[in-house]
Protein backbone atom coordinates (compact mmCIF):
# COMPACT_ATOMS: atom_id res chain seq x y z
CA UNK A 1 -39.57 37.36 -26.10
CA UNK A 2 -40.16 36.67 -29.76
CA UNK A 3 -38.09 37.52 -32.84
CA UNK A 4 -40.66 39.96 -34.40
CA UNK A 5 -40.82 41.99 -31.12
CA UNK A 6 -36.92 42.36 -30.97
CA UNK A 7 -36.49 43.39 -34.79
CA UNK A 8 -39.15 45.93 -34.64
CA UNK A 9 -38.61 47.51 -31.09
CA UNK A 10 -36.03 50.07 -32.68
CA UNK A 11 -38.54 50.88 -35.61
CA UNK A 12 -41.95 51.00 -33.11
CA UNK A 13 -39.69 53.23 -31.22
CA UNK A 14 -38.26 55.67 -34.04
CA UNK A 15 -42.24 56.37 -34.96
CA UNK A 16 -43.49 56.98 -31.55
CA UNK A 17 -40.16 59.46 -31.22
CA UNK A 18 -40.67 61.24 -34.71
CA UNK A 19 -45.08 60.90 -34.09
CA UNK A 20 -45.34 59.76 -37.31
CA UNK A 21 -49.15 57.99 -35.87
CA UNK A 22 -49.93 56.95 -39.98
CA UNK A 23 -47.15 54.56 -40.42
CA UNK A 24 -47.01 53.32 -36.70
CA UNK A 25 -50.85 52.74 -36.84
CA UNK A 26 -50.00 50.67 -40.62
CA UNK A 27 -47.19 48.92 -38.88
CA UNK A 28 -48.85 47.84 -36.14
CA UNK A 29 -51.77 46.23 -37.63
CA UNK A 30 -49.50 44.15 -39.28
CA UNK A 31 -48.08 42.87 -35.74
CA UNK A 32 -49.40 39.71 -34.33
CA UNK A 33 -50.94 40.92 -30.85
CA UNK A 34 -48.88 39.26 -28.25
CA UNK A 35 -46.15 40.98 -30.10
CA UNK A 36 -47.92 44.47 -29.64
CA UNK A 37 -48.34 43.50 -25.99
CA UNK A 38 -44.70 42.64 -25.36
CA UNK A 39 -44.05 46.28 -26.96
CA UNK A 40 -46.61 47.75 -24.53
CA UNK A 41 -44.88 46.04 -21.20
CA UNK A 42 -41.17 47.49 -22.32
CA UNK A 43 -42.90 51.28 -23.06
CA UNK A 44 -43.39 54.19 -20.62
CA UNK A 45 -46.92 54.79 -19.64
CA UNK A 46 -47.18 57.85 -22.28
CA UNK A 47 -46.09 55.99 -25.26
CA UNK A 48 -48.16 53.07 -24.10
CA UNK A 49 -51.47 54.83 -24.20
CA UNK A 50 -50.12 56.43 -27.56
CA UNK A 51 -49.86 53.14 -28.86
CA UNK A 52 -52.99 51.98 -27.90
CA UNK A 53 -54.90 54.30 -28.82
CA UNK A 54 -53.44 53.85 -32.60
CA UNK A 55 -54.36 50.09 -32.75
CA UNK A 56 -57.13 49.10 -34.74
CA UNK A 57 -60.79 48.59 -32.61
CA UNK A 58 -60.53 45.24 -33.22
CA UNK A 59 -57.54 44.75 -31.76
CA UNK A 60 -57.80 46.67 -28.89
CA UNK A 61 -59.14 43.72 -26.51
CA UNK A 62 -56.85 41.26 -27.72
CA UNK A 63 -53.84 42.76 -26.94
CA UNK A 64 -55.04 44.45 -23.61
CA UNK A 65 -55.99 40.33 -22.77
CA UNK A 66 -52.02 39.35 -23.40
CA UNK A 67 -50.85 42.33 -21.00
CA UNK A 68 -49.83 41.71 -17.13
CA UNK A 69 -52.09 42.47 -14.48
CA UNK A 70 -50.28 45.19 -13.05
CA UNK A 71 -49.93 46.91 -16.94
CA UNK A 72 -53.32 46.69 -17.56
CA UNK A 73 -54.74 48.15 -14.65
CA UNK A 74 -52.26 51.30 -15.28
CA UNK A 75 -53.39 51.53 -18.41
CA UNK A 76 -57.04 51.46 -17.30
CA UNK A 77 -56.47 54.22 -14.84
CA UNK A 78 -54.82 56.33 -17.72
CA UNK A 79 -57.54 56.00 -20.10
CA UNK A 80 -60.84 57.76 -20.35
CA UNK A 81 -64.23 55.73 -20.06
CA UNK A 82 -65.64 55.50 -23.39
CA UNK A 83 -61.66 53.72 -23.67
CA UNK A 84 -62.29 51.34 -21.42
CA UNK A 85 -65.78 50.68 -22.26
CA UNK A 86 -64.39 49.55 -25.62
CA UNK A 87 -61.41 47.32 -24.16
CA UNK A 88 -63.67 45.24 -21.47
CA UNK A 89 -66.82 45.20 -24.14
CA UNK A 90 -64.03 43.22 -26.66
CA UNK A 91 -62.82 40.83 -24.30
CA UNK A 92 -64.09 37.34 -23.80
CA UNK A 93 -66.56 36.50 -20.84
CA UNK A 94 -63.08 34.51 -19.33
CA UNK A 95 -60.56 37.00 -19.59
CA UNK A 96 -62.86 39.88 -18.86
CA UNK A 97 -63.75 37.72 -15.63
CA UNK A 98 -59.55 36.92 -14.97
CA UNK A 99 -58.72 40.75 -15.24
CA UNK A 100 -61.56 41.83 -12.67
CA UNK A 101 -61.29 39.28 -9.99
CA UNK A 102 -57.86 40.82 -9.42
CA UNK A 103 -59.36 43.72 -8.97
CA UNK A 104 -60.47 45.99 -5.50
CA UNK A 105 -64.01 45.83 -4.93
CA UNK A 106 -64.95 49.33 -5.44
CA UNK A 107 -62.87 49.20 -8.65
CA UNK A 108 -65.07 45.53 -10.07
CA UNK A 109 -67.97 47.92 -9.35
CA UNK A 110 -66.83 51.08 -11.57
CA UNK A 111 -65.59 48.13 -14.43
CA UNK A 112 -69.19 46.88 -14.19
CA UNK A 113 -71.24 49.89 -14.39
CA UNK A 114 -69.33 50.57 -18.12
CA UNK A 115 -70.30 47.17 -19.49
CA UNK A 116 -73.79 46.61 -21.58
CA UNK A 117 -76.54 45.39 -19.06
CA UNK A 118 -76.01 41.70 -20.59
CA UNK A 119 -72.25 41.46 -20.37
CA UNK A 120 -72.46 42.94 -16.50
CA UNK A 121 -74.80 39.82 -15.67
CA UNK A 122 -72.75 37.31 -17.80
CA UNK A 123 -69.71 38.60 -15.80
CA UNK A 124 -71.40 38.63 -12.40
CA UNK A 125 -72.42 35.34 -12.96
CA UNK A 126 -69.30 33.93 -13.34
CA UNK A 127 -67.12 35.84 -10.51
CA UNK A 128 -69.79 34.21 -8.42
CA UNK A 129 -67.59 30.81 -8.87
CA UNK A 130 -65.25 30.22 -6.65
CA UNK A 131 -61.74 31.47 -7.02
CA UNK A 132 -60.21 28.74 -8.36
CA UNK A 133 -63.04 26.98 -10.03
CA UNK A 134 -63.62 25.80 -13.63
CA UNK A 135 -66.58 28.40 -13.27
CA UNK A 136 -64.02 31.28 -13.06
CA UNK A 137 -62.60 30.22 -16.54
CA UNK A 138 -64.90 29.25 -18.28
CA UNK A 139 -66.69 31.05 -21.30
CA UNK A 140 -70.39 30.73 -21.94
CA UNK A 141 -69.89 31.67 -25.88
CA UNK A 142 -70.27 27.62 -27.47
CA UNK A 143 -72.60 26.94 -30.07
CA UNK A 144 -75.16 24.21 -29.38
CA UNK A 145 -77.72 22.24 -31.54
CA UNK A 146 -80.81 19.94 -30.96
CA UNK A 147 -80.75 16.60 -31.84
CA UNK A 148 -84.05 16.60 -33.61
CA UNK A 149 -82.45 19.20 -36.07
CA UNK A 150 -81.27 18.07 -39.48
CA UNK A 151 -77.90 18.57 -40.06
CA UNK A 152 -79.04 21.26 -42.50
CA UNK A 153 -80.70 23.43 -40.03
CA UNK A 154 -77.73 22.51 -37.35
CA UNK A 155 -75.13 23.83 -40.12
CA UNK A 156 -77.37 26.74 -40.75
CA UNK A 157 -77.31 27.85 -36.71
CA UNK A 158 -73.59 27.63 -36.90
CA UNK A 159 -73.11 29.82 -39.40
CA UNK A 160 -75.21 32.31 -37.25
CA UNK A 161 -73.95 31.54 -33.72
CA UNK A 162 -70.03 30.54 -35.05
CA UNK A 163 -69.07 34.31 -35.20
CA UNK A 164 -69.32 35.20 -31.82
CA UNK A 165 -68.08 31.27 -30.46
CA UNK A 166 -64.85 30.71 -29.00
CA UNK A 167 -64.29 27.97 -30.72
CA UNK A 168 -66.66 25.93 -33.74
CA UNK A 169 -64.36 22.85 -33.63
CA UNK A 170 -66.93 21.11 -31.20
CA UNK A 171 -70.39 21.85 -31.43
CA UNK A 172 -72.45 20.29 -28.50
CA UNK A 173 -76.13 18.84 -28.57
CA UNK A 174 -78.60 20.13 -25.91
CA UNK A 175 -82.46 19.43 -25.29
CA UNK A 176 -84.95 21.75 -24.73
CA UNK A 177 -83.74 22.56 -21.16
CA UNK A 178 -80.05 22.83 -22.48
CA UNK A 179 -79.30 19.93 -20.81
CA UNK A 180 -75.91 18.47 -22.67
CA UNK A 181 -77.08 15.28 -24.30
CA UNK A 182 -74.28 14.74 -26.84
CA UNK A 183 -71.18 15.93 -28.90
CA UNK A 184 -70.27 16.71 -32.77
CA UNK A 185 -67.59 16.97 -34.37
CA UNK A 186 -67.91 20.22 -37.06
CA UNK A 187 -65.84 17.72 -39.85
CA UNK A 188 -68.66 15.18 -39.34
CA UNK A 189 -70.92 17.73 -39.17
CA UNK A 190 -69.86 18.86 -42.53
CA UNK A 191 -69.73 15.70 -44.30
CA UNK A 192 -73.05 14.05 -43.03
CA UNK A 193 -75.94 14.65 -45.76
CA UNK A 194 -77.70 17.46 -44.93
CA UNK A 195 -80.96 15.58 -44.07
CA UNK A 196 -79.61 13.25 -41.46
CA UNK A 197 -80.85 13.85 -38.01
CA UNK A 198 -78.07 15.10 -35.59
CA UNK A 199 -79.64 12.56 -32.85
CA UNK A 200 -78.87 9.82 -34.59
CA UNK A 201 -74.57 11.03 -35.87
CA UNK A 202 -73.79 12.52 -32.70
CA UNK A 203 -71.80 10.94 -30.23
CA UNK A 204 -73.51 10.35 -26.39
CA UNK A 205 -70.26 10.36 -24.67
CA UNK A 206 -68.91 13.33 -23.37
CA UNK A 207 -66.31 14.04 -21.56
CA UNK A 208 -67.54 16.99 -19.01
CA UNK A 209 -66.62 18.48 -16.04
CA UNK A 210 -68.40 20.64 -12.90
CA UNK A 211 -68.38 24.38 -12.55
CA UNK A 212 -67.71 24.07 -9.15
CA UNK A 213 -64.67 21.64 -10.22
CA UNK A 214 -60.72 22.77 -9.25
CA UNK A 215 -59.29 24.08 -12.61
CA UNK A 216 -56.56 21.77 -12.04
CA UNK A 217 -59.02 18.63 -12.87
CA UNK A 218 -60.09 20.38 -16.37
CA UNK A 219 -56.02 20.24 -17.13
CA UNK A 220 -56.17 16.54 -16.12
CA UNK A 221 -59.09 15.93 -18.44
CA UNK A 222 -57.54 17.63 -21.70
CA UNK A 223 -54.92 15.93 -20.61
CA UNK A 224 -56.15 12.42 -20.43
CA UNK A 225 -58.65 12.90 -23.29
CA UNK A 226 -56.43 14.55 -25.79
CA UNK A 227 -58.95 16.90 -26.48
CA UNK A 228 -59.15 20.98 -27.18
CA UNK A 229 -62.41 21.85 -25.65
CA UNK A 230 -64.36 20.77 -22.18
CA UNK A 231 -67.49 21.27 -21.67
CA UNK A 232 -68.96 22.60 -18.34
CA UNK A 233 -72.37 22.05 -16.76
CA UNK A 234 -73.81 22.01 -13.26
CA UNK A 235 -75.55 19.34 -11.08
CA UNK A 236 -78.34 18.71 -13.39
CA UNK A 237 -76.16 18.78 -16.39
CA UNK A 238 -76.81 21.65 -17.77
CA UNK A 239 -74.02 23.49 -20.41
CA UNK A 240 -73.50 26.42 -18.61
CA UNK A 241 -70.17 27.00 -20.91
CA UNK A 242 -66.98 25.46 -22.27
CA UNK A 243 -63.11 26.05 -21.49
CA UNK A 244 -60.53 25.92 -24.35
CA UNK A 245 -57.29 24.40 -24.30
CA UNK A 246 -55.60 27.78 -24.53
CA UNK A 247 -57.14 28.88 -21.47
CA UNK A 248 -55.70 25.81 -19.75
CA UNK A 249 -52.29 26.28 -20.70
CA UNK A 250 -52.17 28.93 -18.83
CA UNK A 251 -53.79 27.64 -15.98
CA UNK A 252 -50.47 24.53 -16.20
CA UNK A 253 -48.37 26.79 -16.19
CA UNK A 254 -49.80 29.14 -13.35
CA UNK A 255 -50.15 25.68 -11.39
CA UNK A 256 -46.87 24.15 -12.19
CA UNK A 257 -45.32 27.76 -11.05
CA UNK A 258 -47.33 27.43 -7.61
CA UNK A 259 -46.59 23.92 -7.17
CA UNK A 260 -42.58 24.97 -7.22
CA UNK A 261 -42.60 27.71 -5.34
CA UNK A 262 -44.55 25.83 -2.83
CA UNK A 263 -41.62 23.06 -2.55
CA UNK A 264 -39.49 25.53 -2.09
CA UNK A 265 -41.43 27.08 0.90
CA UNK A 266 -43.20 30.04 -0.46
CA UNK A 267 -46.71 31.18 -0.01
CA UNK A 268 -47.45 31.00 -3.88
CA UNK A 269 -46.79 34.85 -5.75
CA UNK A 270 -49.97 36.41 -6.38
CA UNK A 271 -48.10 38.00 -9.51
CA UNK A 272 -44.74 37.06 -11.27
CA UNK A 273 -41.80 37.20 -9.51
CA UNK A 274 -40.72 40.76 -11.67
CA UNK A 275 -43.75 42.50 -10.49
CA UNK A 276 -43.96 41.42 -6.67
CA UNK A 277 -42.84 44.00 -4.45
CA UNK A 278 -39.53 42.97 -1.81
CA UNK A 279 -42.07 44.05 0.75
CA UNK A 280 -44.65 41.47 -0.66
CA UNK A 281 -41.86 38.51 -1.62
CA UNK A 282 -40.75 39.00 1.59
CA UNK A 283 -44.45 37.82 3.28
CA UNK A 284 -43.96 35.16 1.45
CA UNK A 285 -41.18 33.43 2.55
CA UNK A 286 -40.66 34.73 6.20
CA UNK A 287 -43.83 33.02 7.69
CA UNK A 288 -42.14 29.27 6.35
CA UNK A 289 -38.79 30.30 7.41
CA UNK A 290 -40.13 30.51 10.81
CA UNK A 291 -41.83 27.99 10.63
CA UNK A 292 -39.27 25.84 9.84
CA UNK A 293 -36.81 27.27 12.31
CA UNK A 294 -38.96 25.74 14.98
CA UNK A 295 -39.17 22.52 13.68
CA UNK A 296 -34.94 23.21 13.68
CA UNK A 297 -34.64 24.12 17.84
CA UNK A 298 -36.28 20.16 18.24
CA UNK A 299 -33.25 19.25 16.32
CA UNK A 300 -30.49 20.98 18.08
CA UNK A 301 -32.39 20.04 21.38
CA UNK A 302 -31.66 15.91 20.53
CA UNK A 303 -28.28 17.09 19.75
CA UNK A 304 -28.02 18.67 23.50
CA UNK A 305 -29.99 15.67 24.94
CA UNK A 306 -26.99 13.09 23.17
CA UNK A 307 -23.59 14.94 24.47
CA UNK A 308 -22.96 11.82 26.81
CA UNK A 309 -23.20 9.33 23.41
CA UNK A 310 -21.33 12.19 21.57
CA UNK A 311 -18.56 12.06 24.30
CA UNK A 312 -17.82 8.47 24.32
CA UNK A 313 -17.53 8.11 20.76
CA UNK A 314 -16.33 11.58 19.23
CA UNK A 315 -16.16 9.74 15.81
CA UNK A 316 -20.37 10.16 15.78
CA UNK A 317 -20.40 14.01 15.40
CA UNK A 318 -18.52 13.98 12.00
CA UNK A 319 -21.35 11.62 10.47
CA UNK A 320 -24.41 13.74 11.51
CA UNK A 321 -24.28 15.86 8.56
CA UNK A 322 -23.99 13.03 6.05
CA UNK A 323 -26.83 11.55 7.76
CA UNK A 324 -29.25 13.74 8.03
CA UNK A 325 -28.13 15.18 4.40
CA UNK A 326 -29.06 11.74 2.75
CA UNK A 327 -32.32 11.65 4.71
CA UNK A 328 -33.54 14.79 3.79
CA UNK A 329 -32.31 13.74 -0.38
CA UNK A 330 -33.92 10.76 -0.37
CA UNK A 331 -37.34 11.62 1.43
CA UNK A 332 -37.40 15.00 -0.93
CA UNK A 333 -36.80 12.53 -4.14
CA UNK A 334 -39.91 10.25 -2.78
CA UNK A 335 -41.74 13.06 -2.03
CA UNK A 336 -41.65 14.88 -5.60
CA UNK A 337 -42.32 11.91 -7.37
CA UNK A 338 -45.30 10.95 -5.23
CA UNK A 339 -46.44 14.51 -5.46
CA UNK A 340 -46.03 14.59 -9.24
CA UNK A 341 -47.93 11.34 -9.75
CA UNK A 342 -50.95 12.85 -7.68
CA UNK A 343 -50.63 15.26 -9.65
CA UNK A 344 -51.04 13.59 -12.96
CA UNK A 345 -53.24 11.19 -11.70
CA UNK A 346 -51.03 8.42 -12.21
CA UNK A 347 -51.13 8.01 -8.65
CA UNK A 348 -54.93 8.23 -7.22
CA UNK A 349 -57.17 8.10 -4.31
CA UNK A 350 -56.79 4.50 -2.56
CA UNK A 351 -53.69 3.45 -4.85
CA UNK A 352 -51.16 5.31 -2.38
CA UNK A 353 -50.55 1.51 -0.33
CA UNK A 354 -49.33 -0.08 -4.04
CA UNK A 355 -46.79 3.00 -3.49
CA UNK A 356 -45.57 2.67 -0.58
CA UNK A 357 -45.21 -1.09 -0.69
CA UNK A 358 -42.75 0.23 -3.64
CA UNK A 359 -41.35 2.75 -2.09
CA UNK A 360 -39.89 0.51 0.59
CA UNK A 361 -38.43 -2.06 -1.76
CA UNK A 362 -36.71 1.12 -3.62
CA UNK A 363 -35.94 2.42 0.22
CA UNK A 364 -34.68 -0.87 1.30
CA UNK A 365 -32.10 -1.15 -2.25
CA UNK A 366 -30.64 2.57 -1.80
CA UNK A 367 -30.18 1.97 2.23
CA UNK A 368 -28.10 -0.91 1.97
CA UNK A 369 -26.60 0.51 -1.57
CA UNK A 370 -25.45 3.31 0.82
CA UNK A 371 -25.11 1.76 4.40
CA UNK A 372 -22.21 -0.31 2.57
CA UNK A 373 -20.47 2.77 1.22
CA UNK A 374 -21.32 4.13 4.87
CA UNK A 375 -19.58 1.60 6.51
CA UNK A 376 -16.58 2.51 4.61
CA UNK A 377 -16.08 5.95 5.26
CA UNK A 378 -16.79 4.69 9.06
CA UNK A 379 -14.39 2.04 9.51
CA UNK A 380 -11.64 4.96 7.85
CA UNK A 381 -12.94 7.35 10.59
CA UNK A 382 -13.56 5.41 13.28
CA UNK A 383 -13.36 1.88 14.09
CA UNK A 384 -15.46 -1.34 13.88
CA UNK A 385 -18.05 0.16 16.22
CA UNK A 386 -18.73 3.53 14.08
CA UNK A 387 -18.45 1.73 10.92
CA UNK A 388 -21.61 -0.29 12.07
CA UNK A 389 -23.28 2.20 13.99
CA UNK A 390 -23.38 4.26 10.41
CA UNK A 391 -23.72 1.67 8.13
CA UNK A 392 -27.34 0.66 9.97
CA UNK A 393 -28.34 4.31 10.53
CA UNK A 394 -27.62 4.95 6.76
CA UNK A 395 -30.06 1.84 5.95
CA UNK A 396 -32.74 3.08 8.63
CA UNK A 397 -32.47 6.39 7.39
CA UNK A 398 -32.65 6.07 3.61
CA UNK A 399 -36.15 4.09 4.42
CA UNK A 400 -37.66 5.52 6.75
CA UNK A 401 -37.17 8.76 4.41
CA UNK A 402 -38.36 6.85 1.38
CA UNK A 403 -41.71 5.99 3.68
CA UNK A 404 -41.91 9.51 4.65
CA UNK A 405 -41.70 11.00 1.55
CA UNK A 406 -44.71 8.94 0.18
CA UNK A 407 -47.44 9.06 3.56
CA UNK A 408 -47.05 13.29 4.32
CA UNK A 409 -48.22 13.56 0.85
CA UNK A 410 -51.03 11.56 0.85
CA UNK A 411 -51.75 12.63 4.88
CA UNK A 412 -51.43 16.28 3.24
CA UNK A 413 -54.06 15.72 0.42
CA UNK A 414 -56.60 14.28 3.27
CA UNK A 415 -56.30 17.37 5.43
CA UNK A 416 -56.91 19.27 1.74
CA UNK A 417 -53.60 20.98 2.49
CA UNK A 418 -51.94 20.99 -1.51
CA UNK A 419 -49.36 18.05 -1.14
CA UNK A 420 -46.59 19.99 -2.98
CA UNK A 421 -45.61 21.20 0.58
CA UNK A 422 -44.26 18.26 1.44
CA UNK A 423 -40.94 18.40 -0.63
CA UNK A 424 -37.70 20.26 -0.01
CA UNK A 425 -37.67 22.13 3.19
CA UNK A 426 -40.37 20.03 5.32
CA UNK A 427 -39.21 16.70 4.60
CA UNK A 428 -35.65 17.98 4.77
CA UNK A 429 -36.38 19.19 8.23
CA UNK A 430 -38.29 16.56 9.24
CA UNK A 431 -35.87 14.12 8.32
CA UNK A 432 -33.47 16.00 10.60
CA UNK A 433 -35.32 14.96 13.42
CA UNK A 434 -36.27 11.41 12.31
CA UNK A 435 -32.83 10.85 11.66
CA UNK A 436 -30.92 12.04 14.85
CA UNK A 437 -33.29 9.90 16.44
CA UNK A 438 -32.91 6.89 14.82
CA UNK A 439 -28.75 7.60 14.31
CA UNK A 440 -28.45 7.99 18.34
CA UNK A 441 -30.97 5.21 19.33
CA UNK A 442 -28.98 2.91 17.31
CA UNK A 443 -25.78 4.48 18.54
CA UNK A 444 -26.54 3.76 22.27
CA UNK A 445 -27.54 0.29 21.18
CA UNK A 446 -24.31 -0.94 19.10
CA UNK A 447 -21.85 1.23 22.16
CA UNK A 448 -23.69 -0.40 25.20
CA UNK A 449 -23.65 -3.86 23.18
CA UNK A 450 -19.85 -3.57 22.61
C-alpha cells in the first residue's frame, strides 16, 4: 500500500465524517488514482459511493479500472445507470472487456445495453476471444499510417488519432486493407523531414503476435524483444489491435500467481486469496488432496507387500523416510527448474533431450554425493549390508527423481495439461512410490546376495 494512501487515510476520512464534499472533492483530484482506489477498497460501501461520486468525470474510469473485481461490481449495483453509463463509457476497450467477462450473463447483457451502439460492438467483439487469449486483452485504440503518406500528413493523423490512443510511442503502418506492413518509431517519426515518404523510414520487421495466441506468449515476446507495445492481427495479418506492457504486467503476475498455486496443488483462485470465500478455497484444494491420497494407499500397499524384507532386516524401516524425502526434494528441484525454463522459453519444444541428458549427469553427481553420506548413517545404524543397501538406493533414487522431474513436465505440456503441476505434491508422491520400489528391489537383492 503506498505512502500517499497511508498519510492521507486519516484526512480522506475526517472530510467524509465532517461532509465537508468541497475540500474532499479538491483533495482528491490531487490524488494519483490507484491511490483513490486503495482508499475506496478500505471504505464502507456508503462512503465509497460518496467518494466516487465527488471525483472528477475524468477520473471516474480510471480509478473504477484499479478496483478489485468483487469492489467494483458492489459499487455497480449501488449506483444508478446514468453512473454507470459514465464509468464503463471511460474505460478502455481492455479493461472494460476484463471487468465484464467476470461477469453473469444476464448481468454482461444489462452492462451492454448502457454502452453507445459502437462501444457495445467493440466490446462484443472482443469477449468473443477466447478466455485466455491475447484477443481478450487487447485494445483496438493504436494509431496507424500508410506508407505512401509523407511524414507530414502521417504527423498530422497523429495529432488527430493520438488523443484517444493508448499509447503514441509506436505508430504502425497499414495498407489499404489494414493489413500491418511495417513499424515507426514516433522519435523517428519526428525527426524525419516532413516530406519523406513513411514507406521508405519505416521499419518491415515487426514483431506480432495472434489474437487467438495464449496471453502468456505476448509476456514472452515483450519479454524477449524488450519492447512496450505488441501488435495483434489475425490470420491474414490484419491489426486488429495492440497490447501494452502495462496490461502484461498484470497478466505476469496473474500467471506467476497461478503457476504457484498450481505447484502447490490448488485449482488456481479465480480471485485473490482475501476475497475467496472458505467455501470456495476449500474446492480448491480438496479435489488434489484426494487425489493425491490415492496415489498415497499404492504407497502404503508396497509397504504391506515388503513386511517379510522389513522383518529380516529391521534396520530398513528407519531409512524409508530419508529416502523417499530426498526423492521427492530432488525430483521437485528438477521439476521447477524445467518448468521455469518452459516457461521462459529457455527451454523449448524438441530441446527437452539436451535436458535430460543434463539432468542425469547433475542426477548421477548428487546420488553418489549423497549415497556416500548414506552409507554412513547406514553402516552407524545397521551394518555392512544396510550401509550398502542405502547407499545404492540413495544413488538410484536421487536419479531416477532428477529424470522424473524433467519427462512429467514435458509429458504434461504434450497432453496440454499446464506443466506447473508437476512440482511439489505430484512428484513428491510419485517419488514415494518410485522410491519404495526401487529401495526394496535393491534390498531383496543385496539380503539374498549376502
Amino acid at each position: 500500500m503506498s505512502k500517499t494512501f497511508e498519510l492521507l487515510k486519516p484526512e480522506i476520512e475526517e472530510l467524509l465524517a465532517d461532509h465537508k464534499w468541497a475540500e474532499l472533492r479538491e483533495l482528491l483530484a490531487e490524488i494519483p488514482e490507484p491511490d483513490i482506489s486503495d482508499t475506496l477498497e478500505q471504505l464502507g460501501e456508503r462512503d465509497r459511493i460518496v467518494l466516487l461520486r465527488l471525483l472528477p468525470r475524468e477520473m471516474l474510469s480510471e480509478v473504477f479500472s484499479y478496483l478489485s473485481d468483487r469492489t467494483q461490481t458492489d459499487l455497480l449495483r449501488a449506483l444508478t445507470e446514468e453512473e454507470t453509463r459514465v464509468i464503463l463509457a471511460g474505460l478502455s476497450p481492455d479493461d472494460r472487456t476484463e471487468f465484464l467477462q467476470e461477469l453473469p450473463g444476464q448481468a454482461i447483457q444489462k452492462m451492454l445495453n448502457l454502452l453507445t451502439p459502437e462501444d457495445r460492438r467493440e466490446t462484443l467483439q472482443l469477449l468473443g476471444y477466447p478466455e485466455e487469449s491475447v484477443g481478450r486483452l487487447m485494445t483496438p485504440d493504436y494509431v496507424a499510417v500508410r506508407p505512401e503518406w509523407t511524414v507530414d500528413e502521417a504527423l498530422a493523423h497523429v495529432r488527430i488519432k493520438g488523443k484517444d490512443s493508448e499509447t503514441i510511442n509506436v505508430v504502425y503502418v497499414t495498407d489499404a486493407r489494414w493489413k500491418l506492413v511495417g513499424v515507426l518509431g514516433l522519435r523517428k517519426l519526428i525527426l524525419t523531414p516532413p516530406s519523406e515518404r513513411i514507406g521508405v523510414i519505416m521499419e518491415e520487421s515487426v514483431v506480432r503476435i495472434s489474437a487467438f495466441e495464449d496471453r502468456e506468449k505476448a509476456v514472452q515476446l515483450i519479454s524477449r524483444y524488450d519492447i512496450t507495445v505488441l501488435p495483434v492481427v489475425d490470420a491474414n495479418d490484419i491489426l486488429l489491435g495492440i497490447v501494452t506492457i502495462d496490461d502484461l504486467f498484470d497478466v505476469a503476475e496473474e500467471e506467476a500467481t497461478e503457476d504457484f498455486q498450481k505447484s502447490a496443488a490448488v485449482h488456481p483462485l479465480k480471485a485473490s486469496y482475501r476475497e475467496s470465500s472458505v467455501l470456495s478455497l476449500y474446492r480448491k484444494r480438496v479435489t488434489w488432496l484426494a487425489s493425491l491420497l490415492g496415489i498415497s494407499v499404492v504407497t502404503t500397499g508396497i509397504l504391506s507387500a515388503q513386511a517379510d524384507t522389513l522383518g529380516s532386516a529391521i534396520a530398513l524401516a528407519f531409512f524409508i523416510p530419508l529416502l523417499i524425502g530426498t526423492g521427492g526434494n530432488t525430483g521437485n528441484q528438477s521439476a521447477t527448474l524445467m518448468i521455469r525454463a518452459m516457461a521462459t522459453g529457455d527451454i523449448r519444444e524438441g530441446q527437452w533431450l539436451g535436458a535430460l541428458v543434463r539432468e542425469i549427469g547433475i542426477g548421477i553427481l548428487l546420488g553418489v554425493t549423497m549415497g556416500l553420506a548414506s552409507w554412513v548413517l547406514g553402516f552407524f545404524k545397521g551394518d555392512f549390508r544396510i550401509a550398502l543397501i542405502v547407499s545404492l538406493a540413495m544413488i538410484a533414487i536421487v536419479v531416477s527423481s532428477s529424470i522424473l522431474g524433467v519427462i512429467l513436465p514435458v509429458i504434461l505440456q504434450r497432453l496440454r495439461v499446464d506443466p506447473a503441476v508437476a512440482s511439489n505434491p505430484l512428484i513428491a508422491s510419485v517419488m514415494d512410490i518410485m522410491g519404495l520400489v526401487i529401495y526394496f528391489a535393491i534390498a531383496r537383492a543385496v539380503l539374498a546376495a549376502m
